[in-house]
Protein backbone atom coordinates (compact mmCIF):
# COMPACT_ATOMS: atom_id res chain seq x y z
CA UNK A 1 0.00 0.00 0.00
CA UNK A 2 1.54 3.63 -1.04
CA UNK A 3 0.84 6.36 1.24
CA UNK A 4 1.30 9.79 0.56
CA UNK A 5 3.80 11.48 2.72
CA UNK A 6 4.42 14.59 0.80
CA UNK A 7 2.94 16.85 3.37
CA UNK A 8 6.02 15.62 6.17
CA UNK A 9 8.65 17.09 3.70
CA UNK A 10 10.58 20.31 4.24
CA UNK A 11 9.65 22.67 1.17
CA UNK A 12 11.84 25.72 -0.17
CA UNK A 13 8.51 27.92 0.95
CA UNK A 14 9.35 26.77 4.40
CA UNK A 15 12.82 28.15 4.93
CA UNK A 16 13.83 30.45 1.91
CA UNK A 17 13.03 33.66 3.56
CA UNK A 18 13.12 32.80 7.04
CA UNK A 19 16.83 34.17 7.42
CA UNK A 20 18.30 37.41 7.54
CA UNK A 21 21.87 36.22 6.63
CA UNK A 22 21.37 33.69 4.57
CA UNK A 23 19.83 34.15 0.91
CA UNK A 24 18.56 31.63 -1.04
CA UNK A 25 17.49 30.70 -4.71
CA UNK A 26 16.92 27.38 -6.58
CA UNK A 27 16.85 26.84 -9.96
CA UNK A 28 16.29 23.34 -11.78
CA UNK A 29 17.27 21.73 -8.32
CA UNK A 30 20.27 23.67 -7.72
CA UNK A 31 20.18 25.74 -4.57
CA UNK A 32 22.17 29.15 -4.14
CA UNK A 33 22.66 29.80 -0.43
CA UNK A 34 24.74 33.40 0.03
CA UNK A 35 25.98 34.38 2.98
CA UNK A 36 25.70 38.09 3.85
CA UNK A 37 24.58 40.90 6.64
CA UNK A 38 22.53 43.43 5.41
CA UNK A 39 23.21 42.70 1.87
CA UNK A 40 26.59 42.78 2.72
CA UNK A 41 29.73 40.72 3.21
CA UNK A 42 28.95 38.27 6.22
CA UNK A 43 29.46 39.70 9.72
CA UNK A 44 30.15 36.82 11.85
CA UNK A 45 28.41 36.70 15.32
CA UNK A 46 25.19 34.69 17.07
CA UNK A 47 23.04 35.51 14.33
CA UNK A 48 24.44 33.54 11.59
CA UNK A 49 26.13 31.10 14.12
CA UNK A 50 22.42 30.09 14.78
CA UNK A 51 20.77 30.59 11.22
CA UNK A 52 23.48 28.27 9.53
CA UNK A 53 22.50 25.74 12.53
CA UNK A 54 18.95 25.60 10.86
CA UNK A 55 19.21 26.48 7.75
CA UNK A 56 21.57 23.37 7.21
CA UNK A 57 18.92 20.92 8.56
CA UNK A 58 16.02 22.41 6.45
CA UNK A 59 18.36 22.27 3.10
CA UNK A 60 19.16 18.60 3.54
CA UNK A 61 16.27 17.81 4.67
CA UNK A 62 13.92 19.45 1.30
CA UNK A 63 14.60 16.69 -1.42
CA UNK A 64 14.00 18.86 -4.09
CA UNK A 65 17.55 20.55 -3.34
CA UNK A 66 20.02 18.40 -5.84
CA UNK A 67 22.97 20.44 -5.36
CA UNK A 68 23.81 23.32 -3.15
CA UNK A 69 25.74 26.00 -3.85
CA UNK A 70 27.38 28.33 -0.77
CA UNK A 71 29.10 31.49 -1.46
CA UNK A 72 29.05 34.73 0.12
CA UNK A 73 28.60 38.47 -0.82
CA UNK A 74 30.83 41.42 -1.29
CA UNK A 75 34.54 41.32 -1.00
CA UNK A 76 34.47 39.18 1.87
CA UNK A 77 33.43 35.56 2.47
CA UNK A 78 32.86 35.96 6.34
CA UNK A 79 34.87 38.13 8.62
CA UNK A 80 35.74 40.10 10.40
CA UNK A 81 38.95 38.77 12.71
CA UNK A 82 37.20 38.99 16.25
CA UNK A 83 38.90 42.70 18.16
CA UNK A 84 39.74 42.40 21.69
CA UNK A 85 36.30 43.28 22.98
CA UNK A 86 34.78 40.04 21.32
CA UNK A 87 37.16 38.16 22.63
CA UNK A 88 37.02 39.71 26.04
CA UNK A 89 33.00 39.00 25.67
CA UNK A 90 33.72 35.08 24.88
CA UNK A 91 35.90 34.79 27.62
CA UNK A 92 33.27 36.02 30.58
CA UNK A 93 30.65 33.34 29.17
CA UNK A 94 29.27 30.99 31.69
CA UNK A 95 28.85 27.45 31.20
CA UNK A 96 25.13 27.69 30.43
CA UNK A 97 25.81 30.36 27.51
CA UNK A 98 28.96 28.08 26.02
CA UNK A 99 26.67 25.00 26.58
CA UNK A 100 23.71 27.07 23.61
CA UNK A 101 27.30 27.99 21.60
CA UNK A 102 28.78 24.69 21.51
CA UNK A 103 25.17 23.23 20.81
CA UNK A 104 25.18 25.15 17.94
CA UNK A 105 28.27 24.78 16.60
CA UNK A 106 27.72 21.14 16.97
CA UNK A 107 24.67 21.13 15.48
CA UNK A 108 25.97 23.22 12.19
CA UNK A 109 28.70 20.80 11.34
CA UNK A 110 26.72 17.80 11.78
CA UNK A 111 23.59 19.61 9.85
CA UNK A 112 26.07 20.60 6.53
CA UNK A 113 27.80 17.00 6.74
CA UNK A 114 24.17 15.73 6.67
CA UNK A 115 23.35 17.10 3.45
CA UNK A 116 23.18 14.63 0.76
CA UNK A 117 23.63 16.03 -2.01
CA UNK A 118 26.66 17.04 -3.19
CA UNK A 119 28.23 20.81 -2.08
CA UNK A 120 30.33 23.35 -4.49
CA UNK A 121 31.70 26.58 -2.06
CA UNK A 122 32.68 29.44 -4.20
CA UNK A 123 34.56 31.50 -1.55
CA UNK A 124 34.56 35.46 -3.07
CA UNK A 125 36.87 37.13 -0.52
CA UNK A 126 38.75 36.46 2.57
CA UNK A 127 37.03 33.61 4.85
CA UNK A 128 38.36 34.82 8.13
CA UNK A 129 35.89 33.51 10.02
CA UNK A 130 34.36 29.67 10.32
CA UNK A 131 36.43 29.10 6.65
CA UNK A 132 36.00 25.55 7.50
CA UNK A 133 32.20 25.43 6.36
CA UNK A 134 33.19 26.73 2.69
CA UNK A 135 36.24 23.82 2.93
CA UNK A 136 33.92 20.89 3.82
CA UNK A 137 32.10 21.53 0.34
CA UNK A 138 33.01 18.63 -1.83
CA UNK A 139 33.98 21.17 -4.28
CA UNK A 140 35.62 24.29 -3.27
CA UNK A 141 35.96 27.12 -5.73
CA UNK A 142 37.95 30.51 -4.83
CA UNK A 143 38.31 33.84 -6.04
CA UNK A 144 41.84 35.13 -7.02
CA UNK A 145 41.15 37.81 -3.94
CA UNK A 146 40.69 34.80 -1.35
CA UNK A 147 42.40 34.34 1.81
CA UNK A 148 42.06 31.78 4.56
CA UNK A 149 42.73 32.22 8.47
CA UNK A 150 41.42 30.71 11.56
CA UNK A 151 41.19 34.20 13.81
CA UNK A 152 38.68 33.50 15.90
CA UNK A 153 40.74 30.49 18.27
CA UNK A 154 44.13 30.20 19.36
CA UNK A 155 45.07 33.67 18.16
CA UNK A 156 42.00 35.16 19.72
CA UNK A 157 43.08 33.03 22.91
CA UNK A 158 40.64 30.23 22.59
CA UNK A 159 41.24 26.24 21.95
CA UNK A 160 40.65 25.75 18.19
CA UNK A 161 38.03 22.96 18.77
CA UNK A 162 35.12 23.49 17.54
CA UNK A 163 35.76 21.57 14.18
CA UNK A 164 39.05 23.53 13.25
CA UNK A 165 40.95 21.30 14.60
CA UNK A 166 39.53 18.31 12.37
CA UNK A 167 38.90 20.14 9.00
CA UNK A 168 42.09 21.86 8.72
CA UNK A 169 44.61 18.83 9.60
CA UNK A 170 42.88 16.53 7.48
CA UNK A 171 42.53 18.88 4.61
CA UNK A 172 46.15 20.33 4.52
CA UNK A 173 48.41 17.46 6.22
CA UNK A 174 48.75 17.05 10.24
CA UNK A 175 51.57 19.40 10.33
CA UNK A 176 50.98 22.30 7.88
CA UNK A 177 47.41 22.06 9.69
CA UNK A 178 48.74 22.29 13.35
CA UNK A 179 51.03 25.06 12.03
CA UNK A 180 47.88 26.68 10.79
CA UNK A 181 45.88 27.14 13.89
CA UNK A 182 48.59 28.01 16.19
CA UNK A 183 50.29 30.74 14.30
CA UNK A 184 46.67 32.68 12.63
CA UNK A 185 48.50 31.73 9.44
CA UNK A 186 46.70 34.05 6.03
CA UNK A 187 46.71 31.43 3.54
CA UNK A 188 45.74 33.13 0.10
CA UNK A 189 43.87 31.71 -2.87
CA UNK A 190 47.18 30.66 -4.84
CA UNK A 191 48.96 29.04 -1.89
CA UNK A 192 44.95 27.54 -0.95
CA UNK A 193 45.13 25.35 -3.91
CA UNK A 194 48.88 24.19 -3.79
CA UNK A 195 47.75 22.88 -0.08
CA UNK A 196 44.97 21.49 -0.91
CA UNK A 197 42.11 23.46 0.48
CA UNK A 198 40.98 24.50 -2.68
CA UNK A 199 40.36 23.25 -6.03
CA UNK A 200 40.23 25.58 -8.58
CA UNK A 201 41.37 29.63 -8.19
CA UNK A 202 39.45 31.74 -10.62
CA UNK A 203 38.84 35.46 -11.38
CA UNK A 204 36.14 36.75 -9.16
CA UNK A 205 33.57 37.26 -12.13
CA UNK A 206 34.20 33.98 -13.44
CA UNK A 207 33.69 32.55 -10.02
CA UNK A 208 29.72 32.01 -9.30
CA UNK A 209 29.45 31.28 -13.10
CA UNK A 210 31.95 28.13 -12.90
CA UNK A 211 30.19 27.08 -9.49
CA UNK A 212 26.75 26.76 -11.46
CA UNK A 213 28.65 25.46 -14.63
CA UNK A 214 30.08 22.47 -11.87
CA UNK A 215 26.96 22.05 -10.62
CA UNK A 216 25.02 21.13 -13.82
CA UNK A 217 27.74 18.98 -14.49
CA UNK A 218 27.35 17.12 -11.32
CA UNK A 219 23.30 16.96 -11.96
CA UNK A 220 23.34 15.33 -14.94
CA UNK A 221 24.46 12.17 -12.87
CA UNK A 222 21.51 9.76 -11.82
CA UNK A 223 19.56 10.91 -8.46
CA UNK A 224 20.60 7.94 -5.92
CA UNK A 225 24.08 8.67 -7.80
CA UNK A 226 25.05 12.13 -6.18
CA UNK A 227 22.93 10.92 -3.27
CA UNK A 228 25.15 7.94 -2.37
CA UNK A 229 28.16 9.93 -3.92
CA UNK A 230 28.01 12.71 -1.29
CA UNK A 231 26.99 10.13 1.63
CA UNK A 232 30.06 7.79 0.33
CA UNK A 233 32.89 10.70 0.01
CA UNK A 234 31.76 12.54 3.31
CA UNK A 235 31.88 9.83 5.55
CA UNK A 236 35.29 9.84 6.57
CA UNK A 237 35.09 13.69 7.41
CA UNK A 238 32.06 12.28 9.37
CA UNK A 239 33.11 9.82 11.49
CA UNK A 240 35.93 12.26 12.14
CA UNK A 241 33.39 14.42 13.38
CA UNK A 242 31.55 12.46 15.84
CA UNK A 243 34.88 11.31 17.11
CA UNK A 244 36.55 14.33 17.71
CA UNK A 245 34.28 17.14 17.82
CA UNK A 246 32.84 16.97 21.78
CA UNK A 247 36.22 16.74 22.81
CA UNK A 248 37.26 19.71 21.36
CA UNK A 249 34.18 21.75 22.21
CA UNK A 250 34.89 20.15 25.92
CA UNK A 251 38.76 21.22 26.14
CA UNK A 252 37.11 25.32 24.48
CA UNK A 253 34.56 25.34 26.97
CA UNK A 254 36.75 24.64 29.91
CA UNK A 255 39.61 27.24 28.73
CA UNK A 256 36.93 29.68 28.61
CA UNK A 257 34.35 29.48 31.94
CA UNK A 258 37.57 28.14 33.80
């Protein structure tokens, strides 16, 4: 016996306007998320720290979404590095506040990695902030202008454990990685590539084009294909994940309420 369960699935209607950072179109199954603050580059901060959160689990979980797109807006992909009063804010948070944080920042790496369908990033500017969302894509497109730095952890004076510490090692090689997070290392677009965090370094027009060029390329594949595909070629960066990813929001909680 069928039944008819199309009124339990999440619909673009649902979600597409429900965030104030995030902006979204879909065309022929490929959905455009761009990051941005007030139509802006991206201005990192509890707003978009909890929008991505959500907006992650309603994209994977709308099966009319067959390939995403993220990219961001303006010169910058997300910035800026945190100044000394942000940091000085993070610092006096008490366990129940880091508790909602590290909920959240649990809950967006889990939410992208359980999208599945496959991901292109075209990163338009420096990604000074989070720049290991735009590097878990399965493809990850940059702009000649690109940069990318971890300021927001051990530079700002907090434990980089809230999925820095996984992405970054296993993307560039243990040591380059380490070298990475403990030293607020600028990695531009050129250098990106030879490392191995991105794939392709284009001209900034060219960029968004060649992101939707990849991503009819990658539709014309079967359904269960890029399905299974993204499930399949994820899962190491997922198990990873679950492994590691409580411990290191543990070891950043405990440097900051201590």
């Amino acid at each position: 016996m069928a039944f008819d369960v199309s009124h339990l699935r999440t619909k673009l209607d649902d979600y597409a306007n429900k965030y104030k950072t995030i902006r979204m179109r879909r065309e022929d199954g490929i959905l455009e998320m761009t990051l941005h603050t007030d139509g802006g580059s991206l201005r990192w901060g509890r707003l978009p720290h909890a929008e991505l959160e959500e907006a992650f689990l309603n994209v994977g979980r709308d099966r009319d979404n067959k390939v995403i797109i993220l990219t961001g807006t303006g010169e910058e992909f997300s910035g800026p590095a945190p100044d000394s009063e942000t940091n000085r804010k993070l610092h006096k948070m008490t366990p129940d506040e880091w508790g909602e944080l590290g909920w959240e920042a649990k809950g967006f790496h889990a939410n992208l990695l359980a999208i599945e369908v496959p991901m292109i990033s075209a990163v338009n500017g420096p990604a000074l902030r989070h720049a290991e969302l735009p590097v878990m894509c399965d493809i990850v497109l940059a702009s000649e202008n690109a940069a990318f730095q971890d300021s927001a952890h051990f530079v700002g004076g907090l434990v980089p454990g809230d999925g820095v510490h996984i992405v970054f090692p296993l993307t560039m090689g243990l040591n380059r990685g380490r070298y990475f997070l403990l030293t607020g290392q600028v990695i531009k677009a050129h250098e990106a590539k030879e490392v191995g965090l991105v794939s392709e370094v284009l001209p900034r027009d060219k960029l968004l084009p060649r992101a939707w060029e990849l991503a009819r390329l990658v539709l014309q594949q079967p359904e269960l294909n890029r399905r299974y595909a993204r499930i399949c070629i994820t899962e190491q960066l997922r198990r990873q994940f679950n492994d590691l990813l409580p411990y290191g929001l543990a070891l950043e909680g405990l440097a900051i309420t201590q």
